[in-house]
Every structure is written in structure tokens, then in C-alpha cells.
Protein backbone atom coordinates (compact mmCIF):
# COMPACT_ATOMS: atom_id res chain seq x y z
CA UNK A 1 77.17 27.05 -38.58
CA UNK A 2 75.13 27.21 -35.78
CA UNK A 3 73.91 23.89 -33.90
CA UNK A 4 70.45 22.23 -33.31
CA UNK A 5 69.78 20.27 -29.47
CA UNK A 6 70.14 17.22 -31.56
CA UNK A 7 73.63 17.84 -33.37
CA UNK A 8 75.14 18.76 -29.94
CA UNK A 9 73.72 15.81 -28.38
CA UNK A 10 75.08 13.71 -31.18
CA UNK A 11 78.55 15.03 -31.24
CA UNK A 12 79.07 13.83 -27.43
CA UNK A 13 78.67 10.67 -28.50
CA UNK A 14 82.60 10.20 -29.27
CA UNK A 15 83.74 7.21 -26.96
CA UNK A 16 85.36 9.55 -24.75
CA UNK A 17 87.07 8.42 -21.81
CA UNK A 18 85.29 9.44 -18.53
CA UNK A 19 86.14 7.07 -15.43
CA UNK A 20 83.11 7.38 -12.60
CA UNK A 21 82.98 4.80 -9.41
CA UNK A 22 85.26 2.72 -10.92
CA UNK A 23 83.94 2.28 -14.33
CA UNK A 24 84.27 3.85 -17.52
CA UNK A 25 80.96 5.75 -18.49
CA UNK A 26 80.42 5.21 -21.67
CA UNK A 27 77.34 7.14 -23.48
CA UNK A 28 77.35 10.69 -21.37
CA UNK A 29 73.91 11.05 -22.82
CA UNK A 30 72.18 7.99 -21.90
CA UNK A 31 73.93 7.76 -18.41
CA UNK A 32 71.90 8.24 -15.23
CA UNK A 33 74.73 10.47 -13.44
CA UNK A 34 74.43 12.77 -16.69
CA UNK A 35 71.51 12.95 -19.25
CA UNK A 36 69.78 15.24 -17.64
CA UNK A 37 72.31 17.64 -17.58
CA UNK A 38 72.74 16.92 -20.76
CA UNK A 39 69.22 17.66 -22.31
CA UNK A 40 69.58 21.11 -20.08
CA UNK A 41 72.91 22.18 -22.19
CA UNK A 42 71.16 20.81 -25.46
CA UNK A 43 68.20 23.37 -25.08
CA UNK A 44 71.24 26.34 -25.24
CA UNK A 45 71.15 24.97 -28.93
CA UNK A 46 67.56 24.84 -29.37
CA UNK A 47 67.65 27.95 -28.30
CA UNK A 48 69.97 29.53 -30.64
CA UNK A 49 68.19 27.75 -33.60
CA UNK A 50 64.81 28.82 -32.64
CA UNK A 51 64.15 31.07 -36.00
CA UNK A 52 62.16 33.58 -33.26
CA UNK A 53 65.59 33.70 -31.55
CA UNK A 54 68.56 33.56 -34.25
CA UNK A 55 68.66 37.90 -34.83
CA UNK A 56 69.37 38.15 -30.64
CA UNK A 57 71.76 35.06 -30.35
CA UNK A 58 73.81 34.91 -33.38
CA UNK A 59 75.98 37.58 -35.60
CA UNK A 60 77.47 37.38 -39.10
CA UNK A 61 80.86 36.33 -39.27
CA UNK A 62 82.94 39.19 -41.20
CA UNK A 63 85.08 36.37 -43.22
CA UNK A 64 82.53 34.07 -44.38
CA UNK A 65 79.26 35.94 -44.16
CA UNK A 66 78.00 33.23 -42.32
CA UNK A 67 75.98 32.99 -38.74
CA UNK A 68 77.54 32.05 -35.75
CA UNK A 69 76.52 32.30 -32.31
CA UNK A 70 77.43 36.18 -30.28
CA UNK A 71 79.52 34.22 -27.97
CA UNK A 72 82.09 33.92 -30.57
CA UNK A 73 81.78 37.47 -31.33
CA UNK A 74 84.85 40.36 -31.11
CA UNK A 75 82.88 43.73 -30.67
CA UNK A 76 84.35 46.92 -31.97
CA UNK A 77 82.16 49.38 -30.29
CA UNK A 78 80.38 49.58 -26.93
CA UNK A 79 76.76 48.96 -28.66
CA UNK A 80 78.05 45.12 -30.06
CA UNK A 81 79.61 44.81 -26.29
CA UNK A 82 75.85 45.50 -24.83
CA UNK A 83 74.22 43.70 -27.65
CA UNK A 84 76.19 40.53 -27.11
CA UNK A 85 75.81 40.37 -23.27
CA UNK A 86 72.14 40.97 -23.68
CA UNK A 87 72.00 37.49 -25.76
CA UNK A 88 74.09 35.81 -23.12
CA UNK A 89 71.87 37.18 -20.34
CA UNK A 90 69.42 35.27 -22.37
CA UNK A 91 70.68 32.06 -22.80
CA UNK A 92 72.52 32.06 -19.28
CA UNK A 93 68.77 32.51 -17.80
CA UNK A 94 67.85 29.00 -19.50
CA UNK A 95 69.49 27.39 -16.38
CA UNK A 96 69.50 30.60 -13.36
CA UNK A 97 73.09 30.51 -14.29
CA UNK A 98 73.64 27.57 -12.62
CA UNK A 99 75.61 25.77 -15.59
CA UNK A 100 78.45 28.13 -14.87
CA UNK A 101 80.84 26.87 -17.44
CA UNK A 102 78.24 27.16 -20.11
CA UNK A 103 79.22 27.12 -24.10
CA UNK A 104 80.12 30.96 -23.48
CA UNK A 105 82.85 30.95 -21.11
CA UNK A 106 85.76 29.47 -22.61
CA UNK A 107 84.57 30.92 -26.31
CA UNK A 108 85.30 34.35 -24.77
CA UNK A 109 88.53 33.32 -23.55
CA UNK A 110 89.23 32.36 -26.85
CA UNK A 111 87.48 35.02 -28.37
CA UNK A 112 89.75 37.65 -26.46
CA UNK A 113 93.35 35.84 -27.62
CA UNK A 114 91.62 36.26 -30.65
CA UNK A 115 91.12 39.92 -30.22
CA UNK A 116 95.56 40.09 -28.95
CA UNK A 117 96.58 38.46 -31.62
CA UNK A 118 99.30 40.94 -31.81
CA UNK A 119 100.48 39.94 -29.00
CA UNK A 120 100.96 36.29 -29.95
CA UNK A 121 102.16 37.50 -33.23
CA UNK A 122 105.15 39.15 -31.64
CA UNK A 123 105.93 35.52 -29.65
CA UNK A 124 105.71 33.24 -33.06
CA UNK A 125 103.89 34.13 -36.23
CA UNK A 126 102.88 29.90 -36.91
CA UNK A 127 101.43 29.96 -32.90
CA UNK A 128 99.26 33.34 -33.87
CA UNK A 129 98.17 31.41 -37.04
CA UNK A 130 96.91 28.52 -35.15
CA UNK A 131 94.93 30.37 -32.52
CA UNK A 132 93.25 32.38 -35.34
CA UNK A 133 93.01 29.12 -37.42
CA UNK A 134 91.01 27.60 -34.28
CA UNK A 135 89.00 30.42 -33.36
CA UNK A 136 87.66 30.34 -36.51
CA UNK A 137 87.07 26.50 -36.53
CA UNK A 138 85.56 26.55 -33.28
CA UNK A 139 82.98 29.11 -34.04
CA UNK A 140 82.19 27.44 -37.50
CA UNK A 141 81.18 23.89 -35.86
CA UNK A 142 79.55 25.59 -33.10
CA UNK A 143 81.86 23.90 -30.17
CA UNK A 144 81.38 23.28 -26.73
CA UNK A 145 84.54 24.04 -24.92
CA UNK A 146 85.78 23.90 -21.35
CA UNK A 147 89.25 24.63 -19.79
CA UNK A 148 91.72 23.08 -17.44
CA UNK A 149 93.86 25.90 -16.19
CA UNK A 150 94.94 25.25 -12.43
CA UNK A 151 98.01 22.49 -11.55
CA UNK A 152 96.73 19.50 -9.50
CA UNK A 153 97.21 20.62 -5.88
CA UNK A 154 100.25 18.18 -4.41
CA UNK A 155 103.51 20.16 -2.61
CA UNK A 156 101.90 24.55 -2.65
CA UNK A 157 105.46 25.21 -1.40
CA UNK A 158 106.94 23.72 -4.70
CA UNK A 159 107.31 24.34 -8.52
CA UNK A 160 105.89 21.85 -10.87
CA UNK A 161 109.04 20.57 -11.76
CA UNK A 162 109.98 20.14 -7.97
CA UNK A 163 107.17 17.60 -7.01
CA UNK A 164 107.95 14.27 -6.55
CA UNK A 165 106.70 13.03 -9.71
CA UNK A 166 107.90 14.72 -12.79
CA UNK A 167 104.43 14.75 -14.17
CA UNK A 168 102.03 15.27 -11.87
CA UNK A 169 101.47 18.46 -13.69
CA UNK A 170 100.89 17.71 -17.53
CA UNK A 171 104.24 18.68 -19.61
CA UNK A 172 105.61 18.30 -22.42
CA UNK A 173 107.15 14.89 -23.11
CA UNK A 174 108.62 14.66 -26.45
CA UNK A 175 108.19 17.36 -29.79
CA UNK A 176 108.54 16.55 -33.14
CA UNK A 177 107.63 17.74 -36.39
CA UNK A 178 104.33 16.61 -35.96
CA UNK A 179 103.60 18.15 -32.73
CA UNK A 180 104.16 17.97 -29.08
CA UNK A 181 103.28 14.69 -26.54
CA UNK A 182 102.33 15.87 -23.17
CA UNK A 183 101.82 14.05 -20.03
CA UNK A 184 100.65 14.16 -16.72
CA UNK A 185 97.12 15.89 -15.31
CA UNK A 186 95.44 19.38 -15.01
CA UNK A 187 92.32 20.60 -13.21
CA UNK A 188 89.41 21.54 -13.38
CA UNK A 189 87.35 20.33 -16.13
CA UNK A 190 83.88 21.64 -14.92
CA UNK A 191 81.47 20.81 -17.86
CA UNK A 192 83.78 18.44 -19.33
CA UNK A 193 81.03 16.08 -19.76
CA UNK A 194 79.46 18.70 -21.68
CA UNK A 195 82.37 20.12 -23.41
CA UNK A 196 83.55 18.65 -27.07
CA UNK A 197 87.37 19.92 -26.96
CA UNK A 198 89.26 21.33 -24.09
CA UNK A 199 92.05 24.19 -24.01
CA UNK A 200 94.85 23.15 -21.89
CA UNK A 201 97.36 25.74 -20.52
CA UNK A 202 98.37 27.12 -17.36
CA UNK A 203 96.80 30.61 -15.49
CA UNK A 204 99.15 30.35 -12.20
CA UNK A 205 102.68 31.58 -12.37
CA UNK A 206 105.33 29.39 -13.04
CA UNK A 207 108.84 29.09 -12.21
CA UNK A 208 112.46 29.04 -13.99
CA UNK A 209 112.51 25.34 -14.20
CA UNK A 210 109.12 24.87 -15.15
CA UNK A 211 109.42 25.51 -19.25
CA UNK A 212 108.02 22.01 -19.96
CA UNK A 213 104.40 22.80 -18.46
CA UNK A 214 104.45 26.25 -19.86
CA UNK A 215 102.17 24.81 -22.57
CA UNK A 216 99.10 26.12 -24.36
CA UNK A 217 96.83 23.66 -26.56
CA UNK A 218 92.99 22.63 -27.48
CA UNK A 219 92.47 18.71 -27.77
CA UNK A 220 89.10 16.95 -28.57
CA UNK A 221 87.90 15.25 -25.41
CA UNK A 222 87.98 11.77 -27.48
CA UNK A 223 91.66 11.94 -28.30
CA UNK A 224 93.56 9.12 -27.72
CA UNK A 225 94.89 9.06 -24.12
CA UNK A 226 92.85 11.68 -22.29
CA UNK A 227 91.25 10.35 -19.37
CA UNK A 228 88.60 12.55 -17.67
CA UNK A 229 88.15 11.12 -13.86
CA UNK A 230 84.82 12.34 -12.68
CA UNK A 231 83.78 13.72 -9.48
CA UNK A 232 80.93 12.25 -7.56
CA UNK A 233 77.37 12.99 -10.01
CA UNK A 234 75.17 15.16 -8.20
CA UNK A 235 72.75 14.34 -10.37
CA UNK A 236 72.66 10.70 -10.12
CA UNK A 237 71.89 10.99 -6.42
CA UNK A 238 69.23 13.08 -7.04
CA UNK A 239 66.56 10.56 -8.99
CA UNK A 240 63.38 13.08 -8.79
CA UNK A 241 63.68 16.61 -10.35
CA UNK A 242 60.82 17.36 -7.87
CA UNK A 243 63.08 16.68 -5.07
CA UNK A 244 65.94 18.40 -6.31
CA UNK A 245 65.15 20.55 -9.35
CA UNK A 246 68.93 21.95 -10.11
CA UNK A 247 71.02 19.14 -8.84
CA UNK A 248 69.11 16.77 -11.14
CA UNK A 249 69.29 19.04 -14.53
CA UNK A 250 72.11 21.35 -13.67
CA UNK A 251 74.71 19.94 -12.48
CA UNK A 252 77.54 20.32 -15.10
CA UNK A 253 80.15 18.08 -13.13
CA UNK A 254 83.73 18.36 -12.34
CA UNK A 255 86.58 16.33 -13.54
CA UNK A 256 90.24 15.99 -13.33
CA UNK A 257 91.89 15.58 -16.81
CA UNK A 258 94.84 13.17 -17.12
CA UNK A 259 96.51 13.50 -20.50
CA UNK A 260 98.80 9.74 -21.09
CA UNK A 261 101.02 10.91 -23.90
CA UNK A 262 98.73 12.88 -25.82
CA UNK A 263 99.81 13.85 -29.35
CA UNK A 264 99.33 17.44 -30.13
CA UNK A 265 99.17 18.54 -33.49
CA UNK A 266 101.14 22.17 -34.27
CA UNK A 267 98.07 23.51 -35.43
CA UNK A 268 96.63 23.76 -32.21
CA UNK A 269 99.70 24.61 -30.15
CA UNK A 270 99.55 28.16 -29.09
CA UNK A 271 102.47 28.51 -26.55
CA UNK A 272 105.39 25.99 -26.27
CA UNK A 273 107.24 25.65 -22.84
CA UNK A 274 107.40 29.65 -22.85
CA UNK A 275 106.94 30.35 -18.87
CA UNK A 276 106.30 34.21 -19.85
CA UNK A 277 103.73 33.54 -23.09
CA UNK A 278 101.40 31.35 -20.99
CA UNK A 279 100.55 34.76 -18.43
CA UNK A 280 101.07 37.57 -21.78
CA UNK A 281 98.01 34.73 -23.47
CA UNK A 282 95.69 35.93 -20.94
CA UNK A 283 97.04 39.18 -19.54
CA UNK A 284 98.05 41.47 -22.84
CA UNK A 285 95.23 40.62 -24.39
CA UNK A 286 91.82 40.87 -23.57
CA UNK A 287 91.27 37.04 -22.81
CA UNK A 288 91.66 37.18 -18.85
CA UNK A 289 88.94 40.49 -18.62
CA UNK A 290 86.49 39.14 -21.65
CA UNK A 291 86.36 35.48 -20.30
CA UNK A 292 85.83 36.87 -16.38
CA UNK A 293 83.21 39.59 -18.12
CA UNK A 294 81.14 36.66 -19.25
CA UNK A 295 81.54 34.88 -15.53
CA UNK A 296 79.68 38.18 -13.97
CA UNK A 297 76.91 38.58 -16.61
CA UNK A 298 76.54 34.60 -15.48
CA UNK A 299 76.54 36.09 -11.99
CA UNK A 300 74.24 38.69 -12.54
CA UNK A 301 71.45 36.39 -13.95
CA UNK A 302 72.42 33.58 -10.98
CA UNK A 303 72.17 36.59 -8.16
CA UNK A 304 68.80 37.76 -9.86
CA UNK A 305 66.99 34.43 -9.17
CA UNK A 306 68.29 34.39 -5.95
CA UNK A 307 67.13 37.77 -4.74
CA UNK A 308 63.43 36.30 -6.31
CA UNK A 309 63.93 32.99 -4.45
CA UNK A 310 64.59 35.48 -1.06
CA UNK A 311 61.66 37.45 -1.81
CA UNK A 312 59.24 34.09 -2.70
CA UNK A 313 60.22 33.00 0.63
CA UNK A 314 59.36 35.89 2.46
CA UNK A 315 55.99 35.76 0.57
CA UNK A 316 55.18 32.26 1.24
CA UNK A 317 56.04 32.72 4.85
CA UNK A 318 54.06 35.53 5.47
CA UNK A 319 56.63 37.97 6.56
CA UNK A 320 57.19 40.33 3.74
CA UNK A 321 55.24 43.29 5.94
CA UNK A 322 57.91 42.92 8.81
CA UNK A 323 60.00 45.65 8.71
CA UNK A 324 62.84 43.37 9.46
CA UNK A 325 62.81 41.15 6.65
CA UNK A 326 62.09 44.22 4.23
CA UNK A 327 65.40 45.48 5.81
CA UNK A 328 66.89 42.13 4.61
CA UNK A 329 65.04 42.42 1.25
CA UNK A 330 66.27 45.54 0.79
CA UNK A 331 69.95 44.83 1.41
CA UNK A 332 69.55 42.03 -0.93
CA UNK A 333 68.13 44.19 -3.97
CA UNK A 334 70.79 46.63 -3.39
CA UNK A 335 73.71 43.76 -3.84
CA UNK A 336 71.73 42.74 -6.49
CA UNK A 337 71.97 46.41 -8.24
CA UNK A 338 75.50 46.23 -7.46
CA UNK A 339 76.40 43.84 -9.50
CA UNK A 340 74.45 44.92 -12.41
CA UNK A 341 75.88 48.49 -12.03
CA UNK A 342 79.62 46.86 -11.62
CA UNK A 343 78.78 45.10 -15.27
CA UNK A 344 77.03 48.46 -16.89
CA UNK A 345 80.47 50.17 -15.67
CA UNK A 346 82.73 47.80 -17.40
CA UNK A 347 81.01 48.56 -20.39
CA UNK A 348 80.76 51.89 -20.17
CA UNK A 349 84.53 52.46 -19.21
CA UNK A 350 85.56 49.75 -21.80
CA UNK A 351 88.25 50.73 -24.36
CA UNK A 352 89.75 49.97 -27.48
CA UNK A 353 92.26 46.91 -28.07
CA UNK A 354 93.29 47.49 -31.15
CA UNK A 355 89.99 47.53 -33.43
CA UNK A 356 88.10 45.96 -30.79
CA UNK A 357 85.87 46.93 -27.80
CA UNK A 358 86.54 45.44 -24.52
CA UNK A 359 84.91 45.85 -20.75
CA UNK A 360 87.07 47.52 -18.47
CA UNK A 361 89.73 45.76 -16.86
CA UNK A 362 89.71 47.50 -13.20
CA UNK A 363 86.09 47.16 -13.06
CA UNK A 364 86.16 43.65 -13.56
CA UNK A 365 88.59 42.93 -11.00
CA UNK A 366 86.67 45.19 -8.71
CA UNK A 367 83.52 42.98 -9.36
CA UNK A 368 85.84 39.97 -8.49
CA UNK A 369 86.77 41.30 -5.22
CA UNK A 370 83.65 41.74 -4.06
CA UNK A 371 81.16 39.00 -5.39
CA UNK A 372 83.58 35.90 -4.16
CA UNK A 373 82.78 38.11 -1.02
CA UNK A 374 79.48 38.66 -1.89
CA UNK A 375 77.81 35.25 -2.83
CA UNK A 376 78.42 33.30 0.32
CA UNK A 377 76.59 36.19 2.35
CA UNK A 378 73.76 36.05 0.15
CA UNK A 379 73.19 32.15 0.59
CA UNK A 380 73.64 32.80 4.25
CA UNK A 381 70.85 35.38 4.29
CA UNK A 382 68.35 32.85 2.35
CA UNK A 383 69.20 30.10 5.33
CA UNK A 384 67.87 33.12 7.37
CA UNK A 385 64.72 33.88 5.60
CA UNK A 386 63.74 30.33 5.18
CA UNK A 387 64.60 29.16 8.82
CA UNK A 388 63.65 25.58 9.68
CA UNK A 389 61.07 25.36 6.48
CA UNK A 390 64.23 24.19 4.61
CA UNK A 391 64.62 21.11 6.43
CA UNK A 392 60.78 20.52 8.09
CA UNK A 393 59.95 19.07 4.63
CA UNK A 394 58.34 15.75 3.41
CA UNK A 395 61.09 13.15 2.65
CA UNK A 396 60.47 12.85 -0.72
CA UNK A 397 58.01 13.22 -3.65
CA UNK A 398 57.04 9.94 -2.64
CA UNK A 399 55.43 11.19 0.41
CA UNK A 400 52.54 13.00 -1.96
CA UNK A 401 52.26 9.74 -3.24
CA UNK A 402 50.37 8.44 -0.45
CA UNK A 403 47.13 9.30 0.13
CA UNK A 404 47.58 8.94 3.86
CA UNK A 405 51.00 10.91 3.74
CA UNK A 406 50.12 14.00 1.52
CA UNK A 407 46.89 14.23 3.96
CA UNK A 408 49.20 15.29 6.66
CA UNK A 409 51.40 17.30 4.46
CA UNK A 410 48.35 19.12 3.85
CA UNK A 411 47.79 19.75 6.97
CA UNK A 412 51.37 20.65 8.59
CA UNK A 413 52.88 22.50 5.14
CA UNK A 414 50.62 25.88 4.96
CA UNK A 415 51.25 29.20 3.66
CA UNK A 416 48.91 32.19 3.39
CA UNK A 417 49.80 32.59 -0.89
CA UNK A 418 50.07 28.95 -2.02
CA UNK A 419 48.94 25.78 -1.35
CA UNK A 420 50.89 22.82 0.82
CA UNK A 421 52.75 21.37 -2.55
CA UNK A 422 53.27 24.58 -3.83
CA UNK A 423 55.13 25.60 -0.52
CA UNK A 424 56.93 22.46 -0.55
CA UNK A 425 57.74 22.62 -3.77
CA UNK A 426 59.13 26.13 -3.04
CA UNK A 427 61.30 25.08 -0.28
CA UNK A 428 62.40 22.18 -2.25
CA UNK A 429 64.36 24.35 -4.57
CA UNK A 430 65.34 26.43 -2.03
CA UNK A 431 67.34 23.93 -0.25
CA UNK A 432 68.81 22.73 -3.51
CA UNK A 433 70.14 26.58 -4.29
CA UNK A 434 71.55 26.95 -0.66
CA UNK A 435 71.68 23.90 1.31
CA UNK A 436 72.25 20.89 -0.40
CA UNK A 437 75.55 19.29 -1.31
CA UNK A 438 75.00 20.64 -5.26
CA UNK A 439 74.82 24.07 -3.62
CA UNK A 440 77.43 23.33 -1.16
CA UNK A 441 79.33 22.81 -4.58
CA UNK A 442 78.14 25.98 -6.12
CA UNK A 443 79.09 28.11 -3.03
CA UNK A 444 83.01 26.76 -3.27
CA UNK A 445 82.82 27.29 -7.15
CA UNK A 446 81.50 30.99 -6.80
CA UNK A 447 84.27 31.88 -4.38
CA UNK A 448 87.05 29.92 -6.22
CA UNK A 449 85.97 30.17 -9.93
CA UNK A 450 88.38 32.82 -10.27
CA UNK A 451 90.96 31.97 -8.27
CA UNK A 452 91.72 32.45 -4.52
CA UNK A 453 90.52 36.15 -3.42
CA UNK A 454 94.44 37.40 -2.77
CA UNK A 455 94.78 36.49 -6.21
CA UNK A 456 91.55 38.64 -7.23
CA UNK A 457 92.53 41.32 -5.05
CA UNK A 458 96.41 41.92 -6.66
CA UNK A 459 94.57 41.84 -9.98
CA UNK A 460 92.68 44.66 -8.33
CA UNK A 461 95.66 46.22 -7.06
CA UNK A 462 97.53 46.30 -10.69
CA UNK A 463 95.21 47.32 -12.64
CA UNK A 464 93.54 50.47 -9.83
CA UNK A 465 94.68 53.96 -11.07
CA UNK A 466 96.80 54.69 -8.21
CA UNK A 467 98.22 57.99 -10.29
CA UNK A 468 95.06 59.67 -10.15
CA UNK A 469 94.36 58.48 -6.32
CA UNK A 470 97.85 60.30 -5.43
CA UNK A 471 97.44 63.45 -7.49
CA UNK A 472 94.49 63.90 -5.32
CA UNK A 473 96.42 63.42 -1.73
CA UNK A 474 99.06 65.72 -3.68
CA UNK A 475 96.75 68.59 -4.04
CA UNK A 476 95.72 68.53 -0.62
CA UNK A 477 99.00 68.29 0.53
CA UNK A 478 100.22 71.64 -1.42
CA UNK A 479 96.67 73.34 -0.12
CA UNK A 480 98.38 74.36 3.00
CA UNK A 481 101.79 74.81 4.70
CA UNK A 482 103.66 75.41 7.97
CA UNK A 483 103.59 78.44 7.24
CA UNK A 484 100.51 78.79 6.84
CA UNK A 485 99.42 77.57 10.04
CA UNK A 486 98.33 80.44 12.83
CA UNK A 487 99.32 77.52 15.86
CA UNK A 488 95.89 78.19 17.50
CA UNK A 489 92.35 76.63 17.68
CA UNK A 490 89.73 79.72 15.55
């Protein structure tokens, strides 16, 4: 049940259609604008099946008996909510957390519709069956899945079904007793190129009028008629891992999805042009908070290589002793203890859903807030700490090549701890996490992942005990009186 590196890498092999400069792709893991992300989201599965690894990483499924990985898993107390983020922590680290739509996001999305089922229940009995019936078959064959949740941006100041073309946004076409045809596009597929199915549905509020795209589905990547159109591959324009070690291994891609009549079978319907179902899918149950959860232990693992990288810096520049950068160092650790204490709190205030165990919502949302805040401030202060080493650097690994070149190097790249290709080296990656166009990339996904920050902050807002805020204004307000008051100064 649980997947070697070479399984995964053989079930991408599915003549998917993926359209890049033009062309279509072909063989994702072959391809010079993706292998190498590839082979970095194959050694997730290695991992996993590594017999020194399998008690940490996977659980036994209470149906079959059977192992599965803990990102399919629906804890009942707080221990299995710690015990499964520690094995996520794990596997997240294989990259720094820069494959940000790893195997584990969308599985806890998933996972926590799983967990409502109730809820679902309530809206149609055959829909609850099918997202049970799929949670189960995606955590049995060990899937890869990524999500398209956001409308293509066109008119902001209209509904879907006001644009110009009918389906711009991907809606239902035609239903029969077969399924439902849907046409049209979503966004945004990061790790499609990864990913071996993809759940289709809609996170942003829709309008009366807009029942057609009110839709909620999963779809192989290989079905007939869905087109994946790639962004531009990092990784291709980054030939030498030297050069750029995370654009060239990490960088899980982007896509927009268009879906040309699509038949969807019932069984993996799970809302139906209901404009009211597609928010209760994530909202009353825990899919919205357990999916987001797994986003900040990503987070905290990404944040904790980037405090090191701050600190490296500061070593290899000979600085650490200046009070001023220890200031800086400081602030950093404590942002960095932040957000680990913001995901210890979330699963130490969790609560029950029904028989299950889930992080807190408020806490979550709190987290939100401030880490789309927090992560731009945090690249900003590595710019600072680095200075101009970022960009006074040797053109390429080529440069170390020549025996004339890396002479100079030698002599103009120094450093009190390491040695001229070690400092390079150093600053190399540094650029790459902070300054280059993959981490350009990064710092738009970290502050948008989750939606604009109004929309983090109302989730904030709704979910903040406000009772408990005003019972304390209340007290003080009855601790005194007018009458009370002796009109002059003591």
C-alpha cells in the first residue's frame, strides 16, 4: 500500500497532457524542465519504504489492517495529531520545505472531508459515499495529489457566470447518468507535474448565478481532455545544481488546468452545482484547518533552514560577534520560535470533531495572519546579512573550471570558517532561497498560498472568541460607577 521511488516514478508516466513553450512535454520524468524535480519527490517514497523508516511514516489502516502512509491518517487523540506531524516534519525536511505542495497537502484536505463526513452526509448520502470511497482509494495506491481551487483571474468585479466567456471558469456542461462533463479552466496546479490525480472544486465564494461551477471532483491527470499549461521551468534554466541547488531539484512548477469536456464519473463527484456545499466541504469540517495545519508544519521546517542559512552567513562573514547582527539573529530565532509555538498551540487547543482530533481552528488562522506577514521580512533580513556577497559571485561553476579563473576566485572569495568554494558555494544557495527568480516565486507563493491576507485575516476574525474578549471589557466596566467617582485627582 505504500509506494517505492520507482512505482511513483513509473505511474507519471501516463501520456498526460502538459503544454510547455509551445510543445507538448511528453515524459515528465525524462524532461530537462522536470526530472530533477522529479527524482527529489521520488525520494519522499524511498523514504517511506526505507524498512528503518516505515514505524515513523506510516500507520495501520483501521479497515484493512494494512499500512499506509500518516499523511492519510484521521487522529483521534492529541498524541496521533503530534505523532503524525512529527513524520511530516520528517519527510517535509527531505527538500527545506521547499516542495510546498508535497504528497501531504492535498491528502489532508482530503483526509479532513473525510473526518466531516457528516456533514456531506446531510447534503447527499451517494456524494458522502464517494468521498469516503476515494479517500480510501487514494490512500491504498499511495497517490500523489494536487488541487486547483482559485477561478482564473479575468473581470474581479464579476461572478463566474458574468464573464464574457461562459467558461472561463470550469462548469458543468452536461450530466447524465454516467456523470457530469465540465468545461472551462481552474488554477493553480502547483505540483501538477508531480501530482497523479487532481481535486477540482472551488474555495472562493460564489454567487446566485454561479450553480454550474459550484462543483467538487478528483480526475486522473491523464484523463481525456485535461490540458495542464505549464509555467516557465525554473529548473530547466538552471542546468548546474551547483549554481542553483533548489531551483534545479525543487522546483515543483505551476500550471493552469484547462478541463475540454471532461467526463466525470459519479463516483468521484462530491458536490454538484451546490454554491453553499462547495464552502460547508471545507469549512464544517475539518478540511480547511487540517490541510492549512500541514502548510505551517511545511513552514516551520522551511523557516528553520532559513534561520540556519542567516546564521551560516553571519559565520562565514565574520560578523556573528557584532552585537548588531546578534540583534538580527536574535529576532530571527524568536520568529522562528513563533511559529513552532503557533503549531504546538494548535495542537494543544485542538478538539474533537466527532471521533476525531483536530488542531485548533483560531490558532491556525492566527498563524496565517502573521507568517504571509512574516516570510517576506525574513527574506528581506537574509538580503541584509549577506549584503553584496550574494551577487559578487563567480558566474558560474564553470568559472572553477578554469585553472586560471578559480585562481582568482581563490583569491577574491575568502572567509575566516571555510574555504573560497565553500563560501561560494554558500552564497550560491543563498541567492537561490532569497534572490533568484525560483525564490522570487517562493516569496509570492508564501504570501498567497492561502489566499490574499484580508481573506486570512476574516478567517481570523470568525473564528477569534470575541465572547470571552467582551466579558472581560464587561467586568471592568461594572468595577466602577459614577457614583463611585470622588470628581478629584488623590
Amino acid at each position: 500500500m505504500i509506494r517505492n521511488a520507482a512505482q511513483y516514478v513509473a505511474s507519471l508516466r501516463d501520456n498526460r497532457s502538459i503544454y510547455l513553450d509551445g510543445k507538448i512535454v511528453g515524459d515528465t520524468t525524462t524532461h530537462r524542465a522536470f526530472r530533477r524535480t522529479v527524482a527529489s519527490a521520488a525520494k519522499f517514497y524511498d523514504y517511506q519504504s526505507d524498512p528503518a523508516n516505515q514505524d515513523r511514516m506510516t500507520f495501520r489502516t483501521p479497515d484493512t489492517g494494512e499500512i499506509a502512509n500518516r499523511i492519510w491518517e484521521l487522529p483521534k487523540s492529541y498524541e496521533q495529531l503530534v505523532q503524525r506531524r512529527k513524520a511530516l516534519e520528517e519527510w517535509i525536511s527531505l527538500n527545506a520545505g521547499y516542495i510546498g505542495r508535497g504528497p501531504g497537502h492535498v491528502a489532508s484536505c482530503i483526509s479532513g472531508m473525510a473526518m466531516g463526513l457528516d456533514v456531506f452526509k446531510e447534503y447527499d448520502p451517494k456524494r458522502a459515499d464517494a468521498v469516503m470511497n476515494y479517500y480510501q482509494y487514494a490512500r491504498d495506491n499511495d497517490l500523489y495529489l494536487t488541487y486547483v481551487i482559485i477561478n482564473p483571474q479575468a473581470d474581479r468585479s464579476k461572478a463566474a457566470s458574468e464573464q464574457e466567456n461562459e467558461f472561463l471558469t470550469a462548469g458543468v456542461v452536461d450530466q447524465d447518468s454516467s456523470g457530469i462533463t465540465v468545461r472551462g479552466a481552474k488554477m493553480l496546479a502547483s505540483a501538477g507535474i508531480l501530482a497523479n490525480e487532481v481535486f477540482v472544486t472551488c474555495i472562493q465564494p460564489l454567487r446566485p448565478g454561479d450553480e454550474r461551477y459550484a462543483i467538487s471532483f478528483v480526475i486522473p491527470l491523464n484523463a481525456k481532455g485535461v490540458k495542464m499549461l505549464s509555467r516557465k521551468s525554473y529548473e530547466e534554466h538552471a542546468p548546474d545544481v551547483f549554481d542553483n541547488p533548489l531551483a534545479s531539484r525543487f522546483d515543483e512548477n505551476d500550471a493552469i488546468i484547462y478541463f475540454d469536456d471532461v467526463k466525470v464519473p459519479w463516483d468521484r463527484v462530491f458536490v454538484n452545482q451546490n454554491i453553499e456545499m462547495c464552502q460547508k466541504q471545507f469549512h464544517a469540517t475539518p478540511a480547511h484547518v487540517y490541510q492549512n495545519y500541514q502548510a505551517q508544519i511545511r513552514l516551520s521546517v522551511k523557516m528553520r533552514f532559513l534561520i540556519g542559512l542567516a546564521r551560516r552567513i553571519a559565520d562565514t562573514n565574520g560578523v556573528t560577534g557584532f552585537p548588531q547582527v546578534r540583534e538580527i539573529l536574535g529576532n530571527l530565532a524568536a520568529q522562528g520560535a513563533m511559529v513552532d509555538a503557533l503549531l504546538t498551540a494548535m495542537e494543544v487547543k485542538g478538539s474533537k470533531h466527532g471521533e476525531y482530533f483536530v488542531p485548533d481552528r483560531h490558532t491556525l488562522y492566527a498563524a496565517q495572519v502573521l507568517t504571509q506577514q512574516l516570510y517576506p521580512q525574513v527574506t528581506l533580513t537574509l538580503r541584509e546579512l549577506a549584503g553584496g556577497g550574494l551577487i559578487a559571485l563567480p558566474s558560474s561553476v564553470e568559472d572553477f573550471r578554469n585553472p586560471e579563473t578559480r585562481k582568482l576566485i581563490e583569491k577574491t572569495q575568502q572567509s575566516p570558517t571555510c574555504n573560497s568554494l565553500e563560501r561560494v558555494k554558500l552564497f550560491r544557495l543563498a541567492w537561490d532561497a532569497v534572490g533568484s527568480e525560483f525564490a522570487s516565486r517562493h516569496l509570492q507563493y508564501e504570501m498567497f498560498y492561502a489566499g490574499a491576507l484580508f481573506v486570512t485575516k476574516n478567517h481570523s476574525f470568525a473564528t477569534y472568541d470575541w465572547a470571552r474578549s467582551a466579558a472581560a471589557v464587561d467586568n471592568m466596566l461594572k468595577s466602577y460607577s459614577l457614583e463611585g467617582a470622588t470628581g478629584q485627582a488623590s
